[in-house]
N, C-alpha and C. Protein backbone atom coordinates (compact mmCIF):
# COMPACT_ATOMS: atom_id res chain seq x y z
N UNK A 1 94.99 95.23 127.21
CA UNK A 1 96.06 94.29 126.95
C UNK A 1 96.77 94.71 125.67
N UNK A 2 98.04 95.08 126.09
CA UNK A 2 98.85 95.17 124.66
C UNK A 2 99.05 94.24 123.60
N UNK A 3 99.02 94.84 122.29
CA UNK A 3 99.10 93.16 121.60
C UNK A 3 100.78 93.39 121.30
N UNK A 4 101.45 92.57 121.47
CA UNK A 4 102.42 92.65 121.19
C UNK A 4 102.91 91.31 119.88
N UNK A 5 104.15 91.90 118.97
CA UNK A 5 103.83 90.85 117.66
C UNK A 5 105.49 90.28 117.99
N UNK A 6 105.45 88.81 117.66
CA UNK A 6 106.89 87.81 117.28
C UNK A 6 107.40 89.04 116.82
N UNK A 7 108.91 89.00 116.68
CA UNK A 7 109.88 89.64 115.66
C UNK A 7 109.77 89.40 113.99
N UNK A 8 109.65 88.20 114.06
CA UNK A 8 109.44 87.37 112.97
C UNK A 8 108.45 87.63 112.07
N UNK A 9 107.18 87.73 112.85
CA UNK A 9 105.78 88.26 112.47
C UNK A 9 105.74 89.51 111.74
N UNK A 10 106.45 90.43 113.00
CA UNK A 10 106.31 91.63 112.67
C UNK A 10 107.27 92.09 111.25
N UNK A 11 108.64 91.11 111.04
CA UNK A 11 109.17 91.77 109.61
C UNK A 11 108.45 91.15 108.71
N UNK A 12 107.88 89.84 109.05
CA UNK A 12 107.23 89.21 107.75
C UNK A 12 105.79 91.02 107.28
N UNK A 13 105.10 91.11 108.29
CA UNK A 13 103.93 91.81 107.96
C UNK A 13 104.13 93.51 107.36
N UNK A 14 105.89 93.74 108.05
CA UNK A 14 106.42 94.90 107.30
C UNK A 14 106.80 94.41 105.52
N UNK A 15 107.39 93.60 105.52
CA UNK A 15 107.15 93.25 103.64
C UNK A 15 106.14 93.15 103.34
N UNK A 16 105.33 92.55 103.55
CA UNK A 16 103.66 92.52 103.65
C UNK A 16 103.20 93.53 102.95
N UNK A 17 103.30 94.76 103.65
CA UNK A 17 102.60 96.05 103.56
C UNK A 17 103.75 96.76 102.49
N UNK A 18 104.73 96.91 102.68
CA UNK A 18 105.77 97.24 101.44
C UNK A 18 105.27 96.69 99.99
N UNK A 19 104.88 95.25 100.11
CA UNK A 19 104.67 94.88 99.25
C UNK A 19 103.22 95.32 98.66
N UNK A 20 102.47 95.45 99.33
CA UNK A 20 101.04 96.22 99.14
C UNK A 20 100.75 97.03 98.34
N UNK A 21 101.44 98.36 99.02
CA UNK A 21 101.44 99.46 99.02
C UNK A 21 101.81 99.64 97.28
N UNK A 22 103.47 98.80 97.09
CA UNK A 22 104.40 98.79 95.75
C UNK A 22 103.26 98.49 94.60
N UNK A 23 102.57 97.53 94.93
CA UNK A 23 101.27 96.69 94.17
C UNK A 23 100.02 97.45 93.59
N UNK A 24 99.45 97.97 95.13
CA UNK A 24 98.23 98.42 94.73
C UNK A 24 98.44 100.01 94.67
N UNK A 25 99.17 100.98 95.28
CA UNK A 25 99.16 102.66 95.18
C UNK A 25 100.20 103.06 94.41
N UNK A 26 101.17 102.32 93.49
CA UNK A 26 102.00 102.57 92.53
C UNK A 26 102.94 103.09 93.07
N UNK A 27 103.29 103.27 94.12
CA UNK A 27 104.29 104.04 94.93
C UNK A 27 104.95 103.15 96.13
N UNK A 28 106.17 103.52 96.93
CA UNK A 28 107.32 103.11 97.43
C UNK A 28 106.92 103.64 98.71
N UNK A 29 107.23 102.30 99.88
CA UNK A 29 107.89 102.70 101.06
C UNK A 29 108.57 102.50 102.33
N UNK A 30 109.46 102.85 102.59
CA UNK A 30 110.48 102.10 103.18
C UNK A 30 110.02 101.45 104.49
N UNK A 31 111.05 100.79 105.07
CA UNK A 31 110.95 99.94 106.40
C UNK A 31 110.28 100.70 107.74
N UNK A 32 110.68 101.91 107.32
CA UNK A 32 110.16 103.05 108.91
C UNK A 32 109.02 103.00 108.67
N UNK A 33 108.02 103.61 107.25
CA UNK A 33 107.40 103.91 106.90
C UNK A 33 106.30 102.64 107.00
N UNK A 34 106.56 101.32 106.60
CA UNK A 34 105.74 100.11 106.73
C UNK A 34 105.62 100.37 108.31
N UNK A 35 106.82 100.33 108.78
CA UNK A 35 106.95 100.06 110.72
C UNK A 35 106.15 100.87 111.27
N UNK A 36 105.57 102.00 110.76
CA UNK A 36 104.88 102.71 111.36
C UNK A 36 103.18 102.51 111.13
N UNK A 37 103.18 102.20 110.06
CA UNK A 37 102.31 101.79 109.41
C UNK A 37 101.37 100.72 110.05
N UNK A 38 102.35 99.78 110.54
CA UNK A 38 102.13 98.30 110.90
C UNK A 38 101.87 99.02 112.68
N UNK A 39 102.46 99.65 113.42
CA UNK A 39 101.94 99.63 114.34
C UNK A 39 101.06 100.97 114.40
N UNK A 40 100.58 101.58 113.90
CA UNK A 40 99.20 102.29 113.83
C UNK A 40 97.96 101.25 114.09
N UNK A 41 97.94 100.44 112.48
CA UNK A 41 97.02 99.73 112.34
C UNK A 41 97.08 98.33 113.90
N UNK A 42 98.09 98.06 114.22
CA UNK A 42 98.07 96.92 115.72
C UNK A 42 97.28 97.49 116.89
N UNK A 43 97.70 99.14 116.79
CA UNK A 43 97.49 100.44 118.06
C UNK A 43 95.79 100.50 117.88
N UNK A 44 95.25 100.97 116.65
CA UNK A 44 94.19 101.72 116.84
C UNK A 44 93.35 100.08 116.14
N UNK A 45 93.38 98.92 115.09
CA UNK A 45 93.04 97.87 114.56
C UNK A 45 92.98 96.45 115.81
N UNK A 46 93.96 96.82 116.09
CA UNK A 46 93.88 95.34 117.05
C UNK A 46 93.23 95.32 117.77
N UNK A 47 93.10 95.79 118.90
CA UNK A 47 91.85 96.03 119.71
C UNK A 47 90.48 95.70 119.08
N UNK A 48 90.13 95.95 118.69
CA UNK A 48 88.77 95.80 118.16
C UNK A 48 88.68 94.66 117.74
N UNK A 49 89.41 94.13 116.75
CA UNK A 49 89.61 92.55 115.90
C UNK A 49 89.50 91.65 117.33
N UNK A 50 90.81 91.86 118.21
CA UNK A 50 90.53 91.19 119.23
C UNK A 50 89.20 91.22 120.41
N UNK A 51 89.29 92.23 120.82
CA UNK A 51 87.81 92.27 121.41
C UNK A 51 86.40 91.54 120.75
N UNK A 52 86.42 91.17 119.22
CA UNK A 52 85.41 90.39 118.50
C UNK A 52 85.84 89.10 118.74
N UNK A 53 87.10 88.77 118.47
CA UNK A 53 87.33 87.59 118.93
C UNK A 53 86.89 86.51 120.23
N UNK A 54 87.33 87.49 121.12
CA UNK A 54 86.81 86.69 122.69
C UNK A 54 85.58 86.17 122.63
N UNK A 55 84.35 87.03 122.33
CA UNK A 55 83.34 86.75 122.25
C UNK A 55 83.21 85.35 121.71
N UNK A 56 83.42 84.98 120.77
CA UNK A 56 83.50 84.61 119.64
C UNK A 56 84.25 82.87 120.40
N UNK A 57 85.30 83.07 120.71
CA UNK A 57 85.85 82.11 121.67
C UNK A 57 85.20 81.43 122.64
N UNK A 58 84.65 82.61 123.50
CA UNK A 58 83.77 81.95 124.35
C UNK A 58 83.10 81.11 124.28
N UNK A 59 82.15 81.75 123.10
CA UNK A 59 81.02 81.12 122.18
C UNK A 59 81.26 79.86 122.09
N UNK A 60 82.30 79.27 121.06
CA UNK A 60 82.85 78.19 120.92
C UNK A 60 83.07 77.09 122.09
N UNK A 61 83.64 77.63 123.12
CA UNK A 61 83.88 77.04 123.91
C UNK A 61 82.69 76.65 124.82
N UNK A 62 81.54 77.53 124.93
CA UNK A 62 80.45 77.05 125.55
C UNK A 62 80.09 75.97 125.06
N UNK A 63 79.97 76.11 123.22
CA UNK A 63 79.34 74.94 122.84
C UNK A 63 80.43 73.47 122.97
N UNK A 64 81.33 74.04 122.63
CA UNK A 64 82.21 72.54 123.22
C UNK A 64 81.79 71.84 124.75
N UNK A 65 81.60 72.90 125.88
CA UNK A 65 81.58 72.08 126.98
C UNK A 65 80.26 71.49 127.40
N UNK A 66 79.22 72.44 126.49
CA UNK A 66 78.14 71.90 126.76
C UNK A 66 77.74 70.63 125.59
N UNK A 67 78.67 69.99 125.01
CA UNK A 67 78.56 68.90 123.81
C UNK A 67 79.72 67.85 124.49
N UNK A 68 80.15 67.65 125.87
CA UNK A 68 81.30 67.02 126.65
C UNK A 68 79.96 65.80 127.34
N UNK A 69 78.66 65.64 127.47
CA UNK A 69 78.22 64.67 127.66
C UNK A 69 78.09 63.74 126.14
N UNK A 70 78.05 64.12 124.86
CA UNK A 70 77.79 63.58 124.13
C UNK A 70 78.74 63.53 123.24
N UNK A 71 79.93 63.80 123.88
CA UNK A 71 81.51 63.58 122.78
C UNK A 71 82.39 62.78 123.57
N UNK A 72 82.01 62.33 125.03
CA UNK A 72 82.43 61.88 125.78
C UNK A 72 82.24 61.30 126.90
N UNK A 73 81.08 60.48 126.55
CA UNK A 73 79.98 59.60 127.15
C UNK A 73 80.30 58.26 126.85
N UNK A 74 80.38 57.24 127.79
CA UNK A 74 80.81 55.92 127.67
C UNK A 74 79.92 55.11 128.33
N UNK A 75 79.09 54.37 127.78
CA UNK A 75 78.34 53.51 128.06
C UNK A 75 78.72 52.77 129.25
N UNK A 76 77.82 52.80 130.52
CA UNK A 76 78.32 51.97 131.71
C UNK A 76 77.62 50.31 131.53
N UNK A 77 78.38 49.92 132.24
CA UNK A 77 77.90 48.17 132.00
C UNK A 77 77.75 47.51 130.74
N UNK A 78 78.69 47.88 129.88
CA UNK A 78 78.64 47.47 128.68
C UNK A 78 79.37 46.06 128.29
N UNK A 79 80.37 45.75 129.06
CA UNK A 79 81.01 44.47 128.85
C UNK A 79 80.56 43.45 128.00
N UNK A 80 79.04 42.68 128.87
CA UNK A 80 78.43 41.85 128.41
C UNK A 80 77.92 41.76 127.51
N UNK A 81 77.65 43.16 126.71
CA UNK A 81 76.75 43.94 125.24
C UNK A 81 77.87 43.92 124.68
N UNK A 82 78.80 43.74 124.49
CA UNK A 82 80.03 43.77 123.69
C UNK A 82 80.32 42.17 123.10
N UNK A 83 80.04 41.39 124.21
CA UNK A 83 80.40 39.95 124.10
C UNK A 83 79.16 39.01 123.26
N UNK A 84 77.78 39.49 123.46
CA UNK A 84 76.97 39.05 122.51
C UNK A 84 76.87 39.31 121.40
């Protein structure tokens, strides 16, 4: 599955890395240079990040559905226990 990024995303994370780079390696680099940058790390980085993720999701979600009797359990015949 390709990851593909917003437009939006993707210039925010190109300043991002411009800004990085300016910060921490004392040196300059332009928009191509982030752009390329940024999709190396999506190409050969994303994958993996994501592939940990799913797992990880799943996980979560097992425990949610198996916690659906006790997050969402309603006392039957309760009326009368309400009124005393």
């Amino acid at each position: 599955m390709a990851i593909k990024l917003p437009d939006d995303t993707r210039q925010r994370l190109i300043s991002s890395i411009k800004r990085y780079v300016t910060e921490n390696m004392d040196d300059q680099i332009g928009d191509l240079g982030a752009s390329l940058l940024l999709d190396f790390f999506v190409d050969e980085l994303g994958p993996a990040v994501y592939n940990m993720a799913v797992p990880d999701t799943q996980a979560r979600m097992h425990d949610q559905v198996n916690d659906l009797d006790g997050s969402c359990y309603e006392p039957e015949f309760a009326y009368w226990q309400k009124r005393t």
